[in-house]
Protein backbone atom coordinates (compact mmCIF):
# COMPACT_ATOMS: atom_id res chain seq x y z
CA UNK A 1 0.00 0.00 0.00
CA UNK A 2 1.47 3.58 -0.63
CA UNK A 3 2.25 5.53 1.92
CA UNK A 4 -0.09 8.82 3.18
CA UNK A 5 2.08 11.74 4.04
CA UNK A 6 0.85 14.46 6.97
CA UNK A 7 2.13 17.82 6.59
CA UNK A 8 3.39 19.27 10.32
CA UNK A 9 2.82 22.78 11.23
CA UNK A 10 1.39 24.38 14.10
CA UNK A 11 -0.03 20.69 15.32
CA UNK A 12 3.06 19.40 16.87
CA UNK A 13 1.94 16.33 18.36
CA UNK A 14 0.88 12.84 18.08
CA UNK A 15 -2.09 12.23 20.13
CA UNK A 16 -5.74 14.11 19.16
CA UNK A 17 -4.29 14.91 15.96
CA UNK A 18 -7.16 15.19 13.52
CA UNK A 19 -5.04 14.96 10.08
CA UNK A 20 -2.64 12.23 11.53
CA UNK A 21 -4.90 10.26 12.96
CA UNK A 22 -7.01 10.30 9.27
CA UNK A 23 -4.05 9.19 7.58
CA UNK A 24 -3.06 6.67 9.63
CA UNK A 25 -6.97 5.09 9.20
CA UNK A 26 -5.97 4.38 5.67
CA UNK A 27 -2.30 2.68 6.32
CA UNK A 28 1.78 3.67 6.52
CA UNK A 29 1.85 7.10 7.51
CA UNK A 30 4.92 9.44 6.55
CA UNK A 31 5.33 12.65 8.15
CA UNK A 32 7.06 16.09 6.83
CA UNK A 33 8.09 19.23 8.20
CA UNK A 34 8.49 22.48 5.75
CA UNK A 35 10.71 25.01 7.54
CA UNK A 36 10.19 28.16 6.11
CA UNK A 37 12.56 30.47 7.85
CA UNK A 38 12.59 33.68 5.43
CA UNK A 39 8.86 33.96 5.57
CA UNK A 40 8.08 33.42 8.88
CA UNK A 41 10.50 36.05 10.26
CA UNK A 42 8.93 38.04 6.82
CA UNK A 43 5.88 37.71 8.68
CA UNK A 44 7.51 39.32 12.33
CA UNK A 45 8.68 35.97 13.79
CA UNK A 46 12.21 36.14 16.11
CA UNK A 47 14.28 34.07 17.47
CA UNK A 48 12.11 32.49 20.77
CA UNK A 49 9.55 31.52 18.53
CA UNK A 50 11.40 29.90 15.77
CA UNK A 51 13.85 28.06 18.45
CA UNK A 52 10.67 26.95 20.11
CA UNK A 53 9.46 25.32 17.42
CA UNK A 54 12.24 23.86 16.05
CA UNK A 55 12.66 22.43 19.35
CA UNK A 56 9.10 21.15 19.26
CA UNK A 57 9.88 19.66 15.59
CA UNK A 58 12.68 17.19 17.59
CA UNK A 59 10.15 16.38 20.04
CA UNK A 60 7.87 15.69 17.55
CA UNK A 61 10.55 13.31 15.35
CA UNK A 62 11.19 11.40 18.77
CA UNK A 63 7.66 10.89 19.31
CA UNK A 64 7.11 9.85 15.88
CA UNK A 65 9.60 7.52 15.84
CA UNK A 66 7.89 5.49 18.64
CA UNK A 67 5.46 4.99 15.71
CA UNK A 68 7.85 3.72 13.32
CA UNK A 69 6.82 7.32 11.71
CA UNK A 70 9.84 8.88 9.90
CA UNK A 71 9.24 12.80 10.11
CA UNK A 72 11.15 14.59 6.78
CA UNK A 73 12.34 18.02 6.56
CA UNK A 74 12.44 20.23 4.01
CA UNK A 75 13.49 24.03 4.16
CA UNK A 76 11.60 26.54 1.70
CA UNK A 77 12.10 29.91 1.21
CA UNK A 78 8.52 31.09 0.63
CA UNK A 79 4.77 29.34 0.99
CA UNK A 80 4.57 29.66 -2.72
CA UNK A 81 7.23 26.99 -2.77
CA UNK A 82 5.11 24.49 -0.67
CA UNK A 83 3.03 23.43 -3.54
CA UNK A 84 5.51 22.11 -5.52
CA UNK A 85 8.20 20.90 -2.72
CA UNK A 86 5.06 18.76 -1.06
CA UNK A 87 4.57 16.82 -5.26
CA UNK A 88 8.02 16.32 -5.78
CA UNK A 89 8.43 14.64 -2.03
CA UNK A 90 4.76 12.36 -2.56
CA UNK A 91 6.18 11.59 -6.14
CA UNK A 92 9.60 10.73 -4.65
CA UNK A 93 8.07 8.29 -2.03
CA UNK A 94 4.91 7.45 -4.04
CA UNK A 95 2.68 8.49 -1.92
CA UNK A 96 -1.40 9.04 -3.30
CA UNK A 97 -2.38 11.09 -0.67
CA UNK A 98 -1.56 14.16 1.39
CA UNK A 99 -3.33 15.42 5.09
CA UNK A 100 -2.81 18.41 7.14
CA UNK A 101 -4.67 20.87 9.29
CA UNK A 102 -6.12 24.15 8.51
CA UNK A 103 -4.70 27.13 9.16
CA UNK A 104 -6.67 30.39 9.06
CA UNK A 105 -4.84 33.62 8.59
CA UNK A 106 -4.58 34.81 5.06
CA UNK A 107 -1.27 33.96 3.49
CA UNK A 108 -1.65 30.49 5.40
CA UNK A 109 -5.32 29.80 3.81
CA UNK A 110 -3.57 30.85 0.47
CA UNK A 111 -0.88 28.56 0.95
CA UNK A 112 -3.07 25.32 1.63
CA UNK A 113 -5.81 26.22 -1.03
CA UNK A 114 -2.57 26.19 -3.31
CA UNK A 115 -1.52 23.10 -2.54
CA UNK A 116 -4.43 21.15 -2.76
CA UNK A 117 -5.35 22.79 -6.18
CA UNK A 118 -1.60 21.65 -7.30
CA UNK A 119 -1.82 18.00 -5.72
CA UNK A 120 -5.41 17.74 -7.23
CA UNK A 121 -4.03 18.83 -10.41
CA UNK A 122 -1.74 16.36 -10.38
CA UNK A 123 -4.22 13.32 -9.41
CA UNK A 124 -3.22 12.92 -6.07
CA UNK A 125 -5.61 13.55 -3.00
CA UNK A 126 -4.77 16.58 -0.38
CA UNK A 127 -7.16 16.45 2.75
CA UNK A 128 -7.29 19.66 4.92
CA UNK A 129 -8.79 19.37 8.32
CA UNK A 130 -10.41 21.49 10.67
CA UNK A 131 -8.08 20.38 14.01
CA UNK A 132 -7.38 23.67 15.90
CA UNK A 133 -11.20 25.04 16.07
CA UNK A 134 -14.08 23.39 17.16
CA UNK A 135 -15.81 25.30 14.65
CA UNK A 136 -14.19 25.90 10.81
CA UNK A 137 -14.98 30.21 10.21
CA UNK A 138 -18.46 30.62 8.29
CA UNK A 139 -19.99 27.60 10.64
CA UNK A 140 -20.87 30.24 13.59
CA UNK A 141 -22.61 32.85 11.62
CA UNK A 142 -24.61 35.83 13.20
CA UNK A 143 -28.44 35.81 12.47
CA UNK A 144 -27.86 37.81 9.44
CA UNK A 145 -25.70 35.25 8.06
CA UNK A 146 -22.41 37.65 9.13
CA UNK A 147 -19.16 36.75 10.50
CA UNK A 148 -19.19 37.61 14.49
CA UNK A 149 -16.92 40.97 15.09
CA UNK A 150 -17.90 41.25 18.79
CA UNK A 151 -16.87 38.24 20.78
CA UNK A 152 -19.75 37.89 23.55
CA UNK A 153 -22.16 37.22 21.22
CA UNK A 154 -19.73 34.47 19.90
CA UNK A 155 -19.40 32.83 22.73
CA UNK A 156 -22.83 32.33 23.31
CA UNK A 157 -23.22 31.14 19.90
CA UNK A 158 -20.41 28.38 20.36
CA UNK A 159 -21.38 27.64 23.66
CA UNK A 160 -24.92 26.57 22.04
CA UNK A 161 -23.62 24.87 19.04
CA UNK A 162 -20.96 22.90 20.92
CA UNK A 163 -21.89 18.85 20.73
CA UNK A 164 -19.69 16.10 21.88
CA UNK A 165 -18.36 15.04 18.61
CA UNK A 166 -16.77 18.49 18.03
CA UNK A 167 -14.44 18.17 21.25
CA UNK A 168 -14.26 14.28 20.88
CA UNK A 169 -10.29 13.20 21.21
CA UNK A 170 -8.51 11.01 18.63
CA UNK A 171 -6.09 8.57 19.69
CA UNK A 172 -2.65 8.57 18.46
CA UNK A 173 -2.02 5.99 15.78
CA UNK A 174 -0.71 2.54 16.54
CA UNK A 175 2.86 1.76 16.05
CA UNK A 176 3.04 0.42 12.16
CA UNK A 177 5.55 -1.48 10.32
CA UNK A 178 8.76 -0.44 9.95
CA UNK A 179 9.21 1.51 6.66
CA UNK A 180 12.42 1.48 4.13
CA UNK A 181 12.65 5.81 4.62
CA UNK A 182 14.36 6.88 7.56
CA UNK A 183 13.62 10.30 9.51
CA UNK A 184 16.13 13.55 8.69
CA UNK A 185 17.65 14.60 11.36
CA UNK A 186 16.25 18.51 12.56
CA UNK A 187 18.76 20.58 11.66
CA UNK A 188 19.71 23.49 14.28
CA UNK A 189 18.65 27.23 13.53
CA UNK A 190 21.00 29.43 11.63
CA UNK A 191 22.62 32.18 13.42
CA UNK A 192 19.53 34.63 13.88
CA UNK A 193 19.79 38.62 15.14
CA UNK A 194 18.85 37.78 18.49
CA UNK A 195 19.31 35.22 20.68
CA UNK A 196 16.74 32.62 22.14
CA UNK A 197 15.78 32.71 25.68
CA UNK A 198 17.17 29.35 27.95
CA UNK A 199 14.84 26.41 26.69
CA UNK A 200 14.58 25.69 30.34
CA UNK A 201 11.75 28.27 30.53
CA UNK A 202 9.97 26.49 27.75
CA UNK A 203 10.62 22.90 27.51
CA UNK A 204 8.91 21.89 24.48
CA UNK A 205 6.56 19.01 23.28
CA UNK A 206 3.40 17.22 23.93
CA UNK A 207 4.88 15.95 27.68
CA UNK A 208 5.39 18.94 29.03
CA UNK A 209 2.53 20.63 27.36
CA UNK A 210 0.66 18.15 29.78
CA UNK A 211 2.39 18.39 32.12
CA UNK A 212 1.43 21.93 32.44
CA UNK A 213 -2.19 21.71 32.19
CA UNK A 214 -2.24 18.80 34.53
CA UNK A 215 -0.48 21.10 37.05
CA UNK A 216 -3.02 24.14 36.45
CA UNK A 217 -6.20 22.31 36.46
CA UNK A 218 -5.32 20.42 39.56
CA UNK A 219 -3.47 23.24 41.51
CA UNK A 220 -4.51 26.89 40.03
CA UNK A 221 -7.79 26.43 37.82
CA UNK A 222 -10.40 26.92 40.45
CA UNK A 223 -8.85 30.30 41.46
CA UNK A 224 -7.88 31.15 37.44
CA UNK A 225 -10.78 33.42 37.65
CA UNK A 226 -9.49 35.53 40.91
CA UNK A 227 -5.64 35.49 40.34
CA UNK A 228 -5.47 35.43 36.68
CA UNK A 229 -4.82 39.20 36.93
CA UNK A 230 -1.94 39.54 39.50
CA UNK A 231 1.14 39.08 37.81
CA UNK A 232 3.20 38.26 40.55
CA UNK A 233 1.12 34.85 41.65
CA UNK A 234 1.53 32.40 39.51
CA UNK A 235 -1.91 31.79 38.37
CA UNK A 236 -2.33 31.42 34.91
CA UNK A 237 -2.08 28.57 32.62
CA UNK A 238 1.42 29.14 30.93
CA UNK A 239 -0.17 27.14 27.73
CA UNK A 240 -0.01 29.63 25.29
CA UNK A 241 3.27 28.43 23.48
CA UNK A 242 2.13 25.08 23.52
CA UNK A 243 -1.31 26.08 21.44
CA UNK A 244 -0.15 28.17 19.37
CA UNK A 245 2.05 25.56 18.34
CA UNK A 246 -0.27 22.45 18.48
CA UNK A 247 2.13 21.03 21.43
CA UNK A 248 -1.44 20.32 23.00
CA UNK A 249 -5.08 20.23 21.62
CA UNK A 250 -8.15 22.87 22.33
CA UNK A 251 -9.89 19.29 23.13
CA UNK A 252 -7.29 17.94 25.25
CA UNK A 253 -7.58 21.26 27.23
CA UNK A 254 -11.69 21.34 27.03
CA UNK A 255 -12.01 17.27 28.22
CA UNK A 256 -9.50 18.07 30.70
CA UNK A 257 -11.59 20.72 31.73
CA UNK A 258 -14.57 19.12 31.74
CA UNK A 259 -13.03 15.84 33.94
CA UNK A 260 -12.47 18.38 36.69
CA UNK A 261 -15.93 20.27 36.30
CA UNK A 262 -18.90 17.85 36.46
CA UNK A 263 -18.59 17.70 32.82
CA UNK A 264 -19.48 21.15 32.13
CA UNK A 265 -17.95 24.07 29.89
CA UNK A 266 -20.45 26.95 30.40
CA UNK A 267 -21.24 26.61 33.98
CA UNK A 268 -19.86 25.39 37.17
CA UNK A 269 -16.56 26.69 38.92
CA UNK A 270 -15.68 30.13 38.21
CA UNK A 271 -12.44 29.51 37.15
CA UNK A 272 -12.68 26.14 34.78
CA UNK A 273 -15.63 28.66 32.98
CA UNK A 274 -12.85 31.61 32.79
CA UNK A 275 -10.63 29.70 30.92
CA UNK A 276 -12.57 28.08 28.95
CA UNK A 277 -13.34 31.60 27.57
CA UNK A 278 -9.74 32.32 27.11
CA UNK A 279 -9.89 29.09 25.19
CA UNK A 280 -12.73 30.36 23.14
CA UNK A 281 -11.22 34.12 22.57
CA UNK A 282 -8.20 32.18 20.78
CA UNK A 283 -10.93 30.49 18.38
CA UNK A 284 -12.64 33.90 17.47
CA UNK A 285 -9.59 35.44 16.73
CA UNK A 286 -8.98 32.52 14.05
CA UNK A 287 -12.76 33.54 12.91
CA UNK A 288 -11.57 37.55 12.67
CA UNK A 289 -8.54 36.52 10.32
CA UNK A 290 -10.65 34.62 8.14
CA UNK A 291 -13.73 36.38 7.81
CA UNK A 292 -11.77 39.88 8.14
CA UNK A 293 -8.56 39.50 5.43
CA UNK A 294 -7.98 43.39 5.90
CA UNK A 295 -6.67 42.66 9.71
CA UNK A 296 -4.22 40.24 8.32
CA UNK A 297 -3.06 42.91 5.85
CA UNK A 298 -1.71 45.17 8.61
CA UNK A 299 -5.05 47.21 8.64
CA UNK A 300 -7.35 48.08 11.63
CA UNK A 301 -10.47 45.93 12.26
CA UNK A 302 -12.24 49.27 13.04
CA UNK A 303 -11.82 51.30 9.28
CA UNK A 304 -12.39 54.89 10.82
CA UNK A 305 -9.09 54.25 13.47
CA UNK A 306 -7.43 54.14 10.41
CA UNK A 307 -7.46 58.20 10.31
CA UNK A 308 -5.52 58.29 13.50
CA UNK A 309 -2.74 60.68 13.54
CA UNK A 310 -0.13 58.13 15.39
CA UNK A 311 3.36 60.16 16.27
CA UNK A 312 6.40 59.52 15.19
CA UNK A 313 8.38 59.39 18.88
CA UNK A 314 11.25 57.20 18.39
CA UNK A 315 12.77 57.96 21.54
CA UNK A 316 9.36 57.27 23.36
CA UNK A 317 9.40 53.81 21.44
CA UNK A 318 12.72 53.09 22.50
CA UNK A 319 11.72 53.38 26.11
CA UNK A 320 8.74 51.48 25.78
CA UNK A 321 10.97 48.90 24.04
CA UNK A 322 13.90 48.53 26.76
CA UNK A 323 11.05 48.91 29.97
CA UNK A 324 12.59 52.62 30.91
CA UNK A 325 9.32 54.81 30.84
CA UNK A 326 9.58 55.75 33.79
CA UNK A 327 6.25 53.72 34.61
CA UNK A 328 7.17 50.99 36.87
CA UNK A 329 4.40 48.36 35.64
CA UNK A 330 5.17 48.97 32.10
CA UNK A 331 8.67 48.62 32.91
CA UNK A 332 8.55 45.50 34.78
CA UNK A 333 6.53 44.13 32.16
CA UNK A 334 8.77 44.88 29.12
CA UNK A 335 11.53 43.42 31.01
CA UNK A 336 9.74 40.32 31.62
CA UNK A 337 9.10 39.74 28.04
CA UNK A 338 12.56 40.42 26.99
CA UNK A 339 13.96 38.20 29.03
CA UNK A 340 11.66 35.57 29.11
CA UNK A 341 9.92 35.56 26.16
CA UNK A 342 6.40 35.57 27.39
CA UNK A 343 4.25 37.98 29.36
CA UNK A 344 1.14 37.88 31.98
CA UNK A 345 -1.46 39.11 29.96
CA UNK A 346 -2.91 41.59 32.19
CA UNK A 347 0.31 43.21 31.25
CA UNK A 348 0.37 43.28 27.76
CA UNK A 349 -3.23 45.29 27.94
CA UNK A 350 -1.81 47.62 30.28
CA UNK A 351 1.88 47.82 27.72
CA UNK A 352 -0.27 47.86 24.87
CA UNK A 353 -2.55 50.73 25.73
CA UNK A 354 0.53 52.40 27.14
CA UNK A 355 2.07 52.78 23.68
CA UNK A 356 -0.98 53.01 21.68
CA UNK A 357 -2.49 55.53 24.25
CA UNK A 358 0.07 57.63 26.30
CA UNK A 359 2.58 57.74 23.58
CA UNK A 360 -0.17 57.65 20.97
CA UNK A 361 3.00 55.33 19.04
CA UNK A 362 1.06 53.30 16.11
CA UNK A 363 -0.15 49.88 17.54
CA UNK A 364 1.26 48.10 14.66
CA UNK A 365 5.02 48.75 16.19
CA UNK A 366 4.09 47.11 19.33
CA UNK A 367 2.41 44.64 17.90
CA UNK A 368 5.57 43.70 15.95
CA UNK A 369 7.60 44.10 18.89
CA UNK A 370 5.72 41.39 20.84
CA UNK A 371 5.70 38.95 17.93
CA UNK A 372 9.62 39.00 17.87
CA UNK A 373 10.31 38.48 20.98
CA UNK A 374 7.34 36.35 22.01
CA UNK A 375 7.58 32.48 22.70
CA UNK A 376 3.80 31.96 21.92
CA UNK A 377 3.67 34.57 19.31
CA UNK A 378 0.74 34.14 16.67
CA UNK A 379 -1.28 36.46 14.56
CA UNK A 380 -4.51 35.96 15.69
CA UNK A 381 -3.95 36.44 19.53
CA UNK A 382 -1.05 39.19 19.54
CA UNK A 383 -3.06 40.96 16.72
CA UNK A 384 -6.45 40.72 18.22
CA UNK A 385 -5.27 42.03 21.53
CA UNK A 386 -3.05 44.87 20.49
CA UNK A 387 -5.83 46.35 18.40
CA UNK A 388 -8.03 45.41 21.86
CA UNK A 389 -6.03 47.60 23.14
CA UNK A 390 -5.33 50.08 20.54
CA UNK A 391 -9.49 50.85 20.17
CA UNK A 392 -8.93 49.87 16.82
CA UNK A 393 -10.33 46.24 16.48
CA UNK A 394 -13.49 43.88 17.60
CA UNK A 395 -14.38 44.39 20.99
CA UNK A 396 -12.24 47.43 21.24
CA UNK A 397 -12.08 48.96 24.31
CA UNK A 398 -13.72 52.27 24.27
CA UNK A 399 -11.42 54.67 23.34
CA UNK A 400 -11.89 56.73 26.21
CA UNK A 401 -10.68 53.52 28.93
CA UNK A 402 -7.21 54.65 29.21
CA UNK A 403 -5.81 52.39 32.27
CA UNK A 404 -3.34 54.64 34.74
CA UNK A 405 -0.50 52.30 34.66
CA UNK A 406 -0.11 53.51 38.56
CA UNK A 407 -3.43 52.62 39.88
CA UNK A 408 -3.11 49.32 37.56
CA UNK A 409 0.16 48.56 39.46
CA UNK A 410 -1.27 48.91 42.69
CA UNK A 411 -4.84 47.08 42.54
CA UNK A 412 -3.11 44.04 40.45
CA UNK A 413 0.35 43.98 42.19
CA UNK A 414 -0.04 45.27 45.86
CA UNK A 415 2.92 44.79 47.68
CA UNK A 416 5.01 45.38 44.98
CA UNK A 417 6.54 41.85 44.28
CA UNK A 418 6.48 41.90 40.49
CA UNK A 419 8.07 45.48 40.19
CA UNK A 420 10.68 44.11 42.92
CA UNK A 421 11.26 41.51 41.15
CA UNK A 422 11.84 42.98 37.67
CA UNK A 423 12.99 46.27 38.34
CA UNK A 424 15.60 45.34 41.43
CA UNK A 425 17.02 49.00 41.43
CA UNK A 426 13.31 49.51 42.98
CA UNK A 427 13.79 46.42 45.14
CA UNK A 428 14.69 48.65 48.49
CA UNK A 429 12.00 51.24 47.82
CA UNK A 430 9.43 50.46 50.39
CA UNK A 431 6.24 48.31 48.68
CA UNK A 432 3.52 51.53 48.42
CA UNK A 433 6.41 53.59 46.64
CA UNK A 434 7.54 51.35 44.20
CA UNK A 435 4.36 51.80 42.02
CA UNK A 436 5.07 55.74 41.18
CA UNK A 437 8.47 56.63 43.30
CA UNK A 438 9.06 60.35 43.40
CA UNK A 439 12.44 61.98 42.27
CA UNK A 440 13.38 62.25 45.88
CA UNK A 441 13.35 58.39 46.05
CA UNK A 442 15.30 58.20 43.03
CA UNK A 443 18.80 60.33 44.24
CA UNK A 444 21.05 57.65 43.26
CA UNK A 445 18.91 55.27 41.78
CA UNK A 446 19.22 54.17 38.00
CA UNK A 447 15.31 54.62 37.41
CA UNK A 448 14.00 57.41 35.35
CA UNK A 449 11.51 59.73 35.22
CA UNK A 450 8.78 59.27 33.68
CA UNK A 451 8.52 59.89 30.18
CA UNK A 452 4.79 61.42 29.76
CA UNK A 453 2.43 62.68 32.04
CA UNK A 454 -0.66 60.47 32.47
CA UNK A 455 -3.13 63.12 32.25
CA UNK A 456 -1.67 64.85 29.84
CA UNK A 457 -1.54 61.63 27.60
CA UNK A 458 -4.53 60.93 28.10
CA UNK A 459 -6.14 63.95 26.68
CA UNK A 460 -3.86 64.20 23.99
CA UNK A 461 -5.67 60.73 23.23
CA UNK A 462 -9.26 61.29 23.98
CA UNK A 463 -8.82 64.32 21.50
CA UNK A 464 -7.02 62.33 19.19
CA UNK A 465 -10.13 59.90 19.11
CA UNK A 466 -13.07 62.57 19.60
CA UNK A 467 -11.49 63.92 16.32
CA UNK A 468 -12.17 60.70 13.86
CA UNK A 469 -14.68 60.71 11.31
CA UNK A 470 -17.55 58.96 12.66
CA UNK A 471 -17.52 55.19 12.49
């Protein structure tokens, strides 16, 4: 029987693996992995993302391999090369058949549509599966027959349309015979412009992936809902990397949740329902970048925000960018994503609107600058939030919530422990004054002033806004 090849990208892992688990229904399975270095750092990737995945790639191999599964690789230069790279490899091995899951976001969609309409053309069979949503975009339609821009109503929507078979888990394959093509080995990452955080942080692959939610569910889950937002507790998931990545289903995470929660998504403990609608807010953004192309295409969601008259403040951006505004939170924050590639999302809202909002800087830089130097980087989430918090896209925040980084620092971080922690030159500042410390606190200290007055910036905003045209 010929063998079925399944194209790896963001789905790296074995078990509940929709396009995998299809293949290997029909017999000998190969896998393949297209690296495609120029475009993804085309498309804002850095160097903690792409070492994360290749890392996840290996893990991937390894686990394979316990399936007598080789995994191939293959580098390409651009997506337009994966049409023809994917025929010559199923002509090479003679393979009949090729399965992978969607992706969503516009030059990815592209991409796939182009390689089935080349395989096709060429009489061989290319499957593409819905794997990473529990609903494909244009299944959850409004009552007009629209694509959902506001998420609440969403929600509901999924919430009611949500059966058993949609979150159902697939097992991973069975071991199969032993085939004559042996695996490539993952080659390391070329010498990139900055360099990857300590994999320690973010050991990748499907075991630690569960390992992770195991620990959350059991230890953190039922208080996700109350501690979610204080960045110095450790009380989120930490799962992002490993689903935006496909280290770890939606399902596994949904089942899991429902196990602990009287088998319920939509009601029950506070903080298993919280998550879940983290879990769902990932899934609409996928919806957005479908069913909106123009947000994939560096535009705003919101076509009137488009008129804003963003500075040009290079120095402010700098700050921003090296966590020395002046504004402790932000500060901490920045730093914390810098050096660890990830950051507590109450955070990025409160970075995001400080750029987009105090220093009025274009939303489109900071987006960028998260996506290089995030771990768990993908369109739809970074882009989604930043224009959250820009006022630009769905659910935008009104333009006229402007958080005060101070009060923020003191309601979410009380005592101080997260600015202590990544600001140290604050460390011996008592806990109350580390939130806004005056300049006679700072004789001696490396800190600076900060770089904008809040309410200044924030009327320079709300006029900024006030003077659109009308939506």
């Amino acid at each position: 029987m010929s063998p079925t090849l399944v194209w790896f990208r963001s789905d790296l892992r074995i078990h509940d693996n929709t396009a995998l688990a299809a293949a290997a229904r029909r017999g000998p399975v190969i896998g393949v992995f297209l690296r495609c270095l120029p475009q993804w750092q085309a498309h804002g990737h850095g160097a903690n993302k792409l070492d994360f995945t290749r890392r996840g790639v290996a893990a991937l191999s390894e686990s394979l391999a316990g399936l007598n599964i080789p995994l191939l690789h293959r580098d390409i230069e651009a997506f337009d090369e994966a049409p023809a790279t994917l025929l010559a490899l199923a002509r090479e091995l003679g393979a009949e058949a090729i399965h992978f899951n969607r992706e969503y976001p516009l030059d990815e969609a592209r991409r796939d549509a182009a390689v089935i309409e080349t395989l096709e053309d060429a009489g061989l069979a290319a499957h593409g599966h819905r794997d990473a949503v529990a609903f494909a975009p244009g299944e959850l339609l409004t009552g007009k027959g629209d694509v959902y821009g506001v998420f609440t109503p969403f929600a509901k929507a999924w919430h009611k349309a949500i059966t058993a078979d949609r979150l159902a888990l697939q097992d991973a394959p069975e071991p199969q015979a032993r085939l004559s093509v042996d695996a490539d080995p993952i080659p390391e990452l070329p010498e990139l412009e900055d360099t990857p955080v300590d994999g320690r942080l973010w050991p990748a692959g499907e075991g630690p992936a569960a390992d992770r939610l195991e620990r959350f569910l059991r230890f953190r889950g039922r208080h996700y809902d109350d501690q979610r937002d204080f960045p110095a507790i450790r009380g989120t998931s930490e799962l992002s990397p490993y689903l935006a990545l496909g280290m770890i289903s939606h399902r596994q995470c949904m089942q899991a949740v429902m196990a602990e929660n009287d088998g319920a998504l939509a009601d029950g403990d506070a903080g298993f329902t919280a998550w879940v609608g983290e879990l769902i807010w990932r899934e609409f953004y996928q919806h957005i970048a479908a069913g909106f192309p123009r947000v994939c295409r560096h535009r705003a969601f919101q076509r009137h925000t488009e008129a804003l008259p963003w500075r040009d403040d290079e120095a402010g951006f700098r700050a921003w960018c090296e966590g020395r505004t002046g504004y402790p939170i932000v500060d901490a924050a920045m730093r914390q994503l810098v050096a660890t590639g990830w950051m507590h999302n109450r955070l990025r809202m409160v970075t995001a609107m400080f750029l987009s909002k105090h220093l009025l800087i274009d939303w489109r830089r900071g987006e960028a600058f998260f996506l290089r130097h995030l771990v768990d980087g993908e369109f739809g989430a970074n882009n989604g939030g930043w224009q959250w918090a820009a006022s630009t896209g769905t659910d935008a925040a009104p333009y006229f919530r402007i958080f005060n980084p101070t009060t923020q620092s003191q309601r979410f971080d009380p005592e101080g422990r997260f600015l202590a922690e990544w600001l140290p030159e604050l460390a011996e500042l008592s806990p109350k004054a580390r939130h806004a410390p005056g300049n006679d606190l700072l004789s001696g200290v490396d800190y600076p002033a900060p770089i904008v007055d809040h309410k200044a910036a924030r009327a320079r905003a709300l006029d900024a806004f006030k003077n659109l045209p009308a939506a």
